[in-house]
PDB file of N, CA and C in Angstrom:
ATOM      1  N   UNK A   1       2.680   2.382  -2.649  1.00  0.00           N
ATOM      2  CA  UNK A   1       3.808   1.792  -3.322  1.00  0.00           C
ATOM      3  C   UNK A   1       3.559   1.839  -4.823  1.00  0.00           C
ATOM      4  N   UNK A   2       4.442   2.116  -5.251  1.00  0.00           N
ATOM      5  CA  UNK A   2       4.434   2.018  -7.059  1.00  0.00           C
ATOM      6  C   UNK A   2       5.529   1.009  -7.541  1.00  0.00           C
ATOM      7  N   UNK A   3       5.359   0.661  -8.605  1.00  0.00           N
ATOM      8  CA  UNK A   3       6.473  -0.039  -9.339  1.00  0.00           C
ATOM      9  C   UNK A   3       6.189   0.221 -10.676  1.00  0.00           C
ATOM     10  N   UNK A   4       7.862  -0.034 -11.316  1.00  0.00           N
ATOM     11  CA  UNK A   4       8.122   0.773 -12.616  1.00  0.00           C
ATOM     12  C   UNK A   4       8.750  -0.920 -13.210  1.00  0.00           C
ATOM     13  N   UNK A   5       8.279  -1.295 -14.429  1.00  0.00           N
ATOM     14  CA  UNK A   5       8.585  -2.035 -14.845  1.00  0.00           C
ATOM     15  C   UNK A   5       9.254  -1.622 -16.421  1.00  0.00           C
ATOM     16  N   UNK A   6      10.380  -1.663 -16.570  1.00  0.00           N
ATOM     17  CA  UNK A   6      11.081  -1.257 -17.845  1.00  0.00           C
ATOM     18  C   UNK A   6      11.632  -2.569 -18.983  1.00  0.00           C
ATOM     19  N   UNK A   7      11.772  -2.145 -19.999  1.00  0.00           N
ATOM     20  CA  UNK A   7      12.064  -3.175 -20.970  1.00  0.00           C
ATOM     21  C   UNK A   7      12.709  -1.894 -21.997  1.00  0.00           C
ATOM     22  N   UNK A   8      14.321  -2.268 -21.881  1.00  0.00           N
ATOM     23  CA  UNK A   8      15.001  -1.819 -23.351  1.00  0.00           C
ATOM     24  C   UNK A   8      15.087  -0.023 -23.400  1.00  0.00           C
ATOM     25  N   UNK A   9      15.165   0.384 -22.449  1.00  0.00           N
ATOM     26  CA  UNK A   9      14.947   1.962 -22.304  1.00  0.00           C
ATOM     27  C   UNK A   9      16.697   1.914 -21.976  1.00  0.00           C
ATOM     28  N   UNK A  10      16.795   3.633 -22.410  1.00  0.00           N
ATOM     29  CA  UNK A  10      17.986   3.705 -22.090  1.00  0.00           C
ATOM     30  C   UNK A  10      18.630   3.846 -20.697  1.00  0.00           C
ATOM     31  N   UNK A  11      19.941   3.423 -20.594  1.00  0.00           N
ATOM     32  CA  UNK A  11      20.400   3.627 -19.066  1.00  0.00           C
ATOM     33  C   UNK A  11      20.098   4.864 -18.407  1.00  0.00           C
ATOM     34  N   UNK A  12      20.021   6.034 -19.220  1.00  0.00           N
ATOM     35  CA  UNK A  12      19.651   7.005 -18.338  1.00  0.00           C
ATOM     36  C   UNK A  12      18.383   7.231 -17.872  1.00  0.00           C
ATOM     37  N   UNK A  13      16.989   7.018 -18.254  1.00  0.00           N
ATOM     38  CA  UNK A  13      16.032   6.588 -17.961  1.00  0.00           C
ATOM     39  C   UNK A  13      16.284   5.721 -16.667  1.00  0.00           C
ATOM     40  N   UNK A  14      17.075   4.572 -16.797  1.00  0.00           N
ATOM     41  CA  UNK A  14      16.807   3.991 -15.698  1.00  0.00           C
ATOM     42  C   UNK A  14      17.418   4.777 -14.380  1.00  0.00           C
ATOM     43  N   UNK A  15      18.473   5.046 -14.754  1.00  0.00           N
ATOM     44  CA  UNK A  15      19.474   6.629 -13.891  1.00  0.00           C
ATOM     45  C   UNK A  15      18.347   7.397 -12.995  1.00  0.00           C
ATOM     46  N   UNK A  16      17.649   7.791 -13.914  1.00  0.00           N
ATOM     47  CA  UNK A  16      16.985   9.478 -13.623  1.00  0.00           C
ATOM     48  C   UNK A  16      15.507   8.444 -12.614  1.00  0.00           C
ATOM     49  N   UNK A  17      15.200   6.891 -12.624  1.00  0.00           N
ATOM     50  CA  UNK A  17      14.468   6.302 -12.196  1.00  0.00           C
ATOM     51  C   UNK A  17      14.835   5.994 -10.542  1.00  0.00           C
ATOM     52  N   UNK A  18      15.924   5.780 -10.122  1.00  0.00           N
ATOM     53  CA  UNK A  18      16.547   5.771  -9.659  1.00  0.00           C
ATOM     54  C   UNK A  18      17.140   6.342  -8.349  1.00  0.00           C
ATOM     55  N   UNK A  19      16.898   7.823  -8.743  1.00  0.00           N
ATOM     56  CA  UNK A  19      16.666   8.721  -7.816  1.00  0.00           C
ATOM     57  C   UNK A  19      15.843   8.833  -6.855  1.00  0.00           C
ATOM     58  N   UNK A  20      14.465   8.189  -7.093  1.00  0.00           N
ATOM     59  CA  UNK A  20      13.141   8.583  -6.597  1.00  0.00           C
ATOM     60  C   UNK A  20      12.494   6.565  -5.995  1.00  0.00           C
ATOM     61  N   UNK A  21      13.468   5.835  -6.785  1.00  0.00           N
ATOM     62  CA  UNK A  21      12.948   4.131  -6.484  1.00  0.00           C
ATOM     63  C   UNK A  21      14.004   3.513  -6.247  1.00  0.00           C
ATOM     64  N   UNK A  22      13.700   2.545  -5.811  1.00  0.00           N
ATOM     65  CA  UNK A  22      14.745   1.088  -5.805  1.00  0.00           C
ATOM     66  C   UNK A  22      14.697   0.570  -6.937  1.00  0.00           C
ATOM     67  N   UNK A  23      16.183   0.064  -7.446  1.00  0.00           N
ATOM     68  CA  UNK A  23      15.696  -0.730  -8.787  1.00  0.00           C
ATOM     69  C   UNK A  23      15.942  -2.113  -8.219  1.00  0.00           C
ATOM     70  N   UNK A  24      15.035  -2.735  -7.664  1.00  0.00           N
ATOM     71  CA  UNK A  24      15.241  -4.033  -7.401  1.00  0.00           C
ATOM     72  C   UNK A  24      15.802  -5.440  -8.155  1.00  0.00           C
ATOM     73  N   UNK A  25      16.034  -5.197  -9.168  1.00  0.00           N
ATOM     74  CA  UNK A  25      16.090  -5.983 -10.261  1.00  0.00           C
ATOM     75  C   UNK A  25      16.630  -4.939 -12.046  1.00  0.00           C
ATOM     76  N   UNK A  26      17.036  -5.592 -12.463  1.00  0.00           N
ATOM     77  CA  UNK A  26      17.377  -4.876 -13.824  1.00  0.00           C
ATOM     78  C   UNK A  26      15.726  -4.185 -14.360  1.00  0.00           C
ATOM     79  N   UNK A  27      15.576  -2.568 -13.953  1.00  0.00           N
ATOM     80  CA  UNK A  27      14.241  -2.794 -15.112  1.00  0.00           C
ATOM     81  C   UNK A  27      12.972  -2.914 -14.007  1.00  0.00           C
ATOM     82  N   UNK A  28      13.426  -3.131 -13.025  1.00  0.00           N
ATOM     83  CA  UNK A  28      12.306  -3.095 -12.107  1.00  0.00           C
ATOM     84  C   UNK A  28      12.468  -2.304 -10.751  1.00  0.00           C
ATOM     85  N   UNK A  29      11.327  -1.277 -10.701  1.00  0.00           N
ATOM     86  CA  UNK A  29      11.826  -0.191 -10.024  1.00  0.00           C
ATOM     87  C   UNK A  29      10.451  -0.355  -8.833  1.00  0.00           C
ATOM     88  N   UNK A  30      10.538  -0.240  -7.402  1.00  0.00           N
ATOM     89  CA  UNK A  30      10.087  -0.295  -6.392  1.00  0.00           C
ATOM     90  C   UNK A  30      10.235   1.372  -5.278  1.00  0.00           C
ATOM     91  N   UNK A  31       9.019   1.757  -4.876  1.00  0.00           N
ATOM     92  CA  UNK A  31       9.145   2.529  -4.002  1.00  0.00           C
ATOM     93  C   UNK A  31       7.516   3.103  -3.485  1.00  0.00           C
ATOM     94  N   UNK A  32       8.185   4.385  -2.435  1.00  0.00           N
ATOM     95  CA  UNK A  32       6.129   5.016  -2.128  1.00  0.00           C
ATOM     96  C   UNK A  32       7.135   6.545  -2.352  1.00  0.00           C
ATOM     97  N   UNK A  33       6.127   7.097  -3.303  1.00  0.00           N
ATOM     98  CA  UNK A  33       5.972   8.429  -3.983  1.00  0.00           C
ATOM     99  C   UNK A  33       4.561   9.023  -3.553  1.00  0.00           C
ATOM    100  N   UNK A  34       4.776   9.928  -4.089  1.00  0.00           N
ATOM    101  CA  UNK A  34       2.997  10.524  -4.017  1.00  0.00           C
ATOM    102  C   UNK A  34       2.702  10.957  -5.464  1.00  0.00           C
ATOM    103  N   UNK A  35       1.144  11.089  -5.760  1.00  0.00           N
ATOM    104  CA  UNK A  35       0.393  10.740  -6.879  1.00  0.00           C
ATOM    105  C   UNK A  35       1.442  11.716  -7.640  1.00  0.00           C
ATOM    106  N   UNK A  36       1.325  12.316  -7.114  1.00  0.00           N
ATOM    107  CA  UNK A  36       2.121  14.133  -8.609  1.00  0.00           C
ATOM    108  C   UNK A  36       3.423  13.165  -8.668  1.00  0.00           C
ATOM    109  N   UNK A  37       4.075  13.319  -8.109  1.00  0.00           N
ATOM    110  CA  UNK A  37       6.072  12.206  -8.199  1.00  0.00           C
ATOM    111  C   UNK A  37       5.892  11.163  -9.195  1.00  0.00           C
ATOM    112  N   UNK A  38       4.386  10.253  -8.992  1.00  0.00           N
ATOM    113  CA  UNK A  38       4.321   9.358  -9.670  1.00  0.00           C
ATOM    114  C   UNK A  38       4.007   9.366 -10.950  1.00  0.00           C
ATOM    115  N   UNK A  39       2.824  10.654 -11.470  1.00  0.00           N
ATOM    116  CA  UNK A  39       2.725  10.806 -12.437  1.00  0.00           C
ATOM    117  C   UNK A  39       3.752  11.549 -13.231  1.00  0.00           C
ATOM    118  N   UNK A  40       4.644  12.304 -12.574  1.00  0.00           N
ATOM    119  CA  UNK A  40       5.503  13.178 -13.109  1.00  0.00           C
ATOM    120  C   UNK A  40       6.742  12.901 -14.172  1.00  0.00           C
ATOM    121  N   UNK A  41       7.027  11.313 -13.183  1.00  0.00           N
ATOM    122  CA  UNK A  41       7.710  10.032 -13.291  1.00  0.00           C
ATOM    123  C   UNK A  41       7.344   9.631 -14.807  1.00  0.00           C
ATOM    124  N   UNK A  42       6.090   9.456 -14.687  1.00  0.00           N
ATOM    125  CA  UNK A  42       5.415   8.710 -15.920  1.00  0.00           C
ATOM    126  C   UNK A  42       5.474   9.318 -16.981  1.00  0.00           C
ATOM    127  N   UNK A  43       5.149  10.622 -16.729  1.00  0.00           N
ATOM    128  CA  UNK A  43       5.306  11.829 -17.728  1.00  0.00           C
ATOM    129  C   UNK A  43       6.614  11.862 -18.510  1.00  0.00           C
ATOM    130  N   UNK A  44       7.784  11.886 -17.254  1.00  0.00           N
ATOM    131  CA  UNK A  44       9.335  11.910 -17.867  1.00  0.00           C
ATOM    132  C   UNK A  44       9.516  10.654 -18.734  1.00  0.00           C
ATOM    133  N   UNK A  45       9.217   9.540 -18.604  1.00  0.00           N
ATOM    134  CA  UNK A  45       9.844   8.489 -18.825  1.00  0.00           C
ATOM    135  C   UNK A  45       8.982   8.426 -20.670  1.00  0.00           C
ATOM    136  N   UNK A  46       8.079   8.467 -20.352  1.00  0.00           N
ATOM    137  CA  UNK A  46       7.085   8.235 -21.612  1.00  0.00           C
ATOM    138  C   UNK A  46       7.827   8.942 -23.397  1.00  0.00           C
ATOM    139  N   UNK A  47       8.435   9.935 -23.163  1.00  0.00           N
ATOM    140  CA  UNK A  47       9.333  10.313 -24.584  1.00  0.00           C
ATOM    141  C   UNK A  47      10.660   9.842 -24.632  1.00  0.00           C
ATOM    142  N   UNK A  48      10.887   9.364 -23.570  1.00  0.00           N
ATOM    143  CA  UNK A  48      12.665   8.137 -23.703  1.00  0.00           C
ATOM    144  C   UNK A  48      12.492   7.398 -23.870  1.00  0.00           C
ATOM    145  N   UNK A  49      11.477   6.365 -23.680  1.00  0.00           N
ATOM    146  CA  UNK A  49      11.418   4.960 -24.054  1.00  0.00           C
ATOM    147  C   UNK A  49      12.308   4.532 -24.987  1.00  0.00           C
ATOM    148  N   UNK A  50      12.314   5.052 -26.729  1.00  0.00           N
ATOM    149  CA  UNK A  50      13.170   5.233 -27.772  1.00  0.00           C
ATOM    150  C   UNK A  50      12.857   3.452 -28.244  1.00  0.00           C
ATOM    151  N   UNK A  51      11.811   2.859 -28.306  1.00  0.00           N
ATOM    152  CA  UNK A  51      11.594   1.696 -28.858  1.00  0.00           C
ATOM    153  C   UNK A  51      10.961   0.432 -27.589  1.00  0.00           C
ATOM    154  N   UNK A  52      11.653   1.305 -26.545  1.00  0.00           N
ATOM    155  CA  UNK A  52      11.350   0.220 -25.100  1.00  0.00           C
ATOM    156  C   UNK A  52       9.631   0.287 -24.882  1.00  0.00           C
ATOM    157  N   UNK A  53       9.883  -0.527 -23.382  1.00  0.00           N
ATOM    158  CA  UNK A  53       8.474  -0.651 -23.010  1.00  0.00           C
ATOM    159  C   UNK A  53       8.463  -0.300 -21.358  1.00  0.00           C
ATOM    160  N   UNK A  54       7.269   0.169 -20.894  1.00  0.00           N
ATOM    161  CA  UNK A  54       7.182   0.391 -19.849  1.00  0.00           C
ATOM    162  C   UNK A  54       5.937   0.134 -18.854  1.00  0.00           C
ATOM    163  N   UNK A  55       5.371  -0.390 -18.220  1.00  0.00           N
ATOM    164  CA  UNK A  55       4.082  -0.833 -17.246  1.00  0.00           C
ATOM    165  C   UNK A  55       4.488  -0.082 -16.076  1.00  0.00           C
ATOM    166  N   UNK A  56       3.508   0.897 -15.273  1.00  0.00           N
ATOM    167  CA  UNK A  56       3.464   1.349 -13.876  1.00  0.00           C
ATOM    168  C   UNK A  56       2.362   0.767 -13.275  1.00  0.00           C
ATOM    169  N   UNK A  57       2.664   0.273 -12.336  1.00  0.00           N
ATOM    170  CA  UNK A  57       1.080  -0.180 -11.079  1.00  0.00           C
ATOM    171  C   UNK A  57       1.370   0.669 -10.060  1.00  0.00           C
ATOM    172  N   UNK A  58       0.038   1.059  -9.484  1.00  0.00           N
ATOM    173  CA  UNK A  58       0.092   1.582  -8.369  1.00  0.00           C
ATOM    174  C   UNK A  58      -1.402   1.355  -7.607  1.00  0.00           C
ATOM    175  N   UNK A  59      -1.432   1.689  -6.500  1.00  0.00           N
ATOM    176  CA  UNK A  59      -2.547   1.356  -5.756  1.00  0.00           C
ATOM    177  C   UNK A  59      -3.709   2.290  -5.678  1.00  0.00           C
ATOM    178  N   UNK A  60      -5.019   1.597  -5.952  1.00  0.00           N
ATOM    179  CA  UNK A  60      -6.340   2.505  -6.227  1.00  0.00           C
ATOM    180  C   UNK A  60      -7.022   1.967  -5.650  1.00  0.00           C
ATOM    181  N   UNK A  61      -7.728   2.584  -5.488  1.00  0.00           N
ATOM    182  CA  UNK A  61      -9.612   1.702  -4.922  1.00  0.00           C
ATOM    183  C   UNK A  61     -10.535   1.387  -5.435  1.00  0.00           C
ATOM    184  N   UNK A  62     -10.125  -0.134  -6.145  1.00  0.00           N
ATOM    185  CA  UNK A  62     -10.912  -0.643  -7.383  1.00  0.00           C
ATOM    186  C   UNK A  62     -10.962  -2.190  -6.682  1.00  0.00           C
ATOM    187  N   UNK A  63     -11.568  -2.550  -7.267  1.00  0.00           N
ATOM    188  CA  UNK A  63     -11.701  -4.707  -6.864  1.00  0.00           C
ATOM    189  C   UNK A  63     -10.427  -5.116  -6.448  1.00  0.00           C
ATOM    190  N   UNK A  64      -9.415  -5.007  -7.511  1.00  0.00           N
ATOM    191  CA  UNK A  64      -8.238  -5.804  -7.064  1.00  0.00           C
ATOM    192  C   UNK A  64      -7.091  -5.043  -6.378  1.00  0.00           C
ATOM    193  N   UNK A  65      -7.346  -3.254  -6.301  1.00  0.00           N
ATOM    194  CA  UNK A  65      -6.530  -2.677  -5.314  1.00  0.00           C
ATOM    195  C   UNK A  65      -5.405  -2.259  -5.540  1.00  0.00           C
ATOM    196  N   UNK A  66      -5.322  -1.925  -7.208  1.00  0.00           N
ATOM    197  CA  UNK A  66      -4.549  -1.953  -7.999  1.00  0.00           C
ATOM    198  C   UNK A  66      -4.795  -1.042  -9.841  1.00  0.00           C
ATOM    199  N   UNK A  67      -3.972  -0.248 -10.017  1.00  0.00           N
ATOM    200  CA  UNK A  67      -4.332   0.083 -11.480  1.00  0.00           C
ATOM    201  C   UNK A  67      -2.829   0.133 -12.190  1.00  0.00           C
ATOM    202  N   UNK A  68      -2.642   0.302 -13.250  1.00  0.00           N
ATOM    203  CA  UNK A  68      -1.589   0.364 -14.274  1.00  0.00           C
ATOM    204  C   UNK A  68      -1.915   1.021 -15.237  1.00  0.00           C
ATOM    205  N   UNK A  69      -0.626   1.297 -15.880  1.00  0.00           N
ATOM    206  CA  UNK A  69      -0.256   2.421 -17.122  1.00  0.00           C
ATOM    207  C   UNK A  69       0.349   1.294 -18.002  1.00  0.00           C
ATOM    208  N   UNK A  70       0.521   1.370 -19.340  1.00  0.00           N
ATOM    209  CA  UNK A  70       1.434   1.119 -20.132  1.00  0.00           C
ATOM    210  C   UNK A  70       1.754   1.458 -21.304  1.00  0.00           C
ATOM    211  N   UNK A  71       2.806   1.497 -21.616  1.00  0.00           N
ATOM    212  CA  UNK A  71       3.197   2.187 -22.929  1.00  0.00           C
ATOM    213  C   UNK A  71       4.702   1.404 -23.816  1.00  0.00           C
ATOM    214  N   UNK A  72       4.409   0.925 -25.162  1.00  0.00           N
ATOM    215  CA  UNK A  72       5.401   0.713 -25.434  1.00  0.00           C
ATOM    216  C   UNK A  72       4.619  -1.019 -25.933  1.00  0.00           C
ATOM    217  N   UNK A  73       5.329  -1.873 -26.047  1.00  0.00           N
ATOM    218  CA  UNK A  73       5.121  -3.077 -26.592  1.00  0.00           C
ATOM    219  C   UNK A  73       5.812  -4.357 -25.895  1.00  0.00           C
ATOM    220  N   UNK A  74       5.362  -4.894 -25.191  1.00  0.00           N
ATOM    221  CA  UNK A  74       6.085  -5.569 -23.958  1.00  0.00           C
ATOM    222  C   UNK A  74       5.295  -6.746 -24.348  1.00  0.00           C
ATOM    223  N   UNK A  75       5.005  -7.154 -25.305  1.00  0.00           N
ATOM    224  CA  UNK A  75       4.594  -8.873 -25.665  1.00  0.00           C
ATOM    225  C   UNK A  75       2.800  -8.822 -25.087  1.00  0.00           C
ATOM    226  N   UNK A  76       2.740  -8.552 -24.366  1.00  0.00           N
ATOM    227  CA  UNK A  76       1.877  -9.015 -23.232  1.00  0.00           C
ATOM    228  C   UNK A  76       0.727  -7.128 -23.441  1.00  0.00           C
ATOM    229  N   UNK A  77      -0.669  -7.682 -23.492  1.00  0.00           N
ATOM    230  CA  UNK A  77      -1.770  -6.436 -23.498  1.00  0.00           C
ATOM    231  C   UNK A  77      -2.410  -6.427 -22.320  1.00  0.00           C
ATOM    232  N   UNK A  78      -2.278  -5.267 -21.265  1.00  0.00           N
ATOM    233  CA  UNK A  78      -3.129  -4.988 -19.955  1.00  0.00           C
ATOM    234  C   UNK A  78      -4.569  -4.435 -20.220  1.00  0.00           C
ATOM    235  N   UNK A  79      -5.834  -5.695 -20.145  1.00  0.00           N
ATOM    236  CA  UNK A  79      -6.825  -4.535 -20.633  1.00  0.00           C
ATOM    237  C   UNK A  79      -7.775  -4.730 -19.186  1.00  0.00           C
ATOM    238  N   UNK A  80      -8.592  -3.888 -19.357  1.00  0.00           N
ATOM    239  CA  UNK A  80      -9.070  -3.404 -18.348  1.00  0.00           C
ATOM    240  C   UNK A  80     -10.590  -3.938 -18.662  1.00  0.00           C
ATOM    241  N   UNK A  81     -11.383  -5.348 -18.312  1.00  0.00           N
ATOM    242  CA  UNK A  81     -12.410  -5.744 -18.487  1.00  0.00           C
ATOM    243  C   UNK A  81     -13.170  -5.565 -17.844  1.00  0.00           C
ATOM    244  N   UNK A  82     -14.175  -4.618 -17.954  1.00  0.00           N
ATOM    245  CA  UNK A  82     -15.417  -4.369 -16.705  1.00  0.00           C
ATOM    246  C   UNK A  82     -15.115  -4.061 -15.438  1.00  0.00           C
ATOM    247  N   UNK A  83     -13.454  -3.186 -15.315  1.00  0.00           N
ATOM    248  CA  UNK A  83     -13.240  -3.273 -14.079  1.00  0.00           C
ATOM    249  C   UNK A  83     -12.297  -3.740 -13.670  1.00  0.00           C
ATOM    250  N   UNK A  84     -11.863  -4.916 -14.234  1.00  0.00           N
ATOM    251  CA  UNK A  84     -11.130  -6.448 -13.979  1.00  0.00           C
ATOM    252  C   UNK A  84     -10.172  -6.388 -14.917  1.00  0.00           C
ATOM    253  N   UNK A  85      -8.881  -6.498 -14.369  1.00  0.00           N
ATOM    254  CA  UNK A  85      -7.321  -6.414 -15.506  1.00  0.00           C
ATOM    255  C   UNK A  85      -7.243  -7.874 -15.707  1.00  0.00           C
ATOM    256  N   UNK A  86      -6.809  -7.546 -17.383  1.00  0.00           N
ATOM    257  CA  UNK A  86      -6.786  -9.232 -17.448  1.00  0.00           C
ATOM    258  C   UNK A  86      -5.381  -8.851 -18.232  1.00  0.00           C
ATOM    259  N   UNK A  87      -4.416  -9.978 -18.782  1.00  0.00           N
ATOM    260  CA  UNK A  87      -3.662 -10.027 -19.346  1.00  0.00           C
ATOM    261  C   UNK A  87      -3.920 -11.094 -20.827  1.00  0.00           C
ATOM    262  N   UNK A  88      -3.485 -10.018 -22.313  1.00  0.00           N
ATOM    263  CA  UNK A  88      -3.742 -10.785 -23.711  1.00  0.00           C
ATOM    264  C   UNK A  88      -2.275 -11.171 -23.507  1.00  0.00           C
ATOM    265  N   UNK A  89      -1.550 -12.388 -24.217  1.00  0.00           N
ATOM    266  CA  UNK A  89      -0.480 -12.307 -24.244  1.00  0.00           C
ATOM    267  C   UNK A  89      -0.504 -12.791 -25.737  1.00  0.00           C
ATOM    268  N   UNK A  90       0.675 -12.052 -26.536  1.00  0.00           N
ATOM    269  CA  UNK A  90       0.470 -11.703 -27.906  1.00  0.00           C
ATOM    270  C   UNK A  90       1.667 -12.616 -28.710  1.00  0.00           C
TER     271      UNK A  90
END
């Protein structure tokens, strides 16, 4: 399962998101892709942003079973401590 978390991107971004997820929510996108779809995803979305923000999680085999992407400025810093995601909130 992946999820696409958006902030302030344009409607078509969310459009072209759409195709491939559920948007469960304004901005919040739910589904199971495979790794290439997912990164491909990430790839597309990453030069539209146009000021927005964007976080992807998806599932790895790490402690909490879980990794993320982010790009863009969403208040909030995902860092990755020894392993361990913590959240700065700014």
């Amino acid at each position: 399962m992946v999820v696409f978390i958006l902030e302030k991107v344009p409607a078509s971004v969310r459009g072209e998101l759409s195709r491939w997820l559920l948007e469960l929510r304004p901005g919040v996108f739910v589904g199971k892709v495979s790794a290439l779809v997912r990164d491909e995803l990430w790839t597309f979305l990453i030069p539209k942003l146009k000021g927005g923000s964007a976080v992807l999680i998806y599932p790895t085999n790490n402690e909490q079973g879980f990794a993320f992407r982010s790009e863009g400025n969403p208040g909030r810093t995902l860092r990755d401590f020894e392993g361990l995601f913590l959240i700065s909130i700014q």
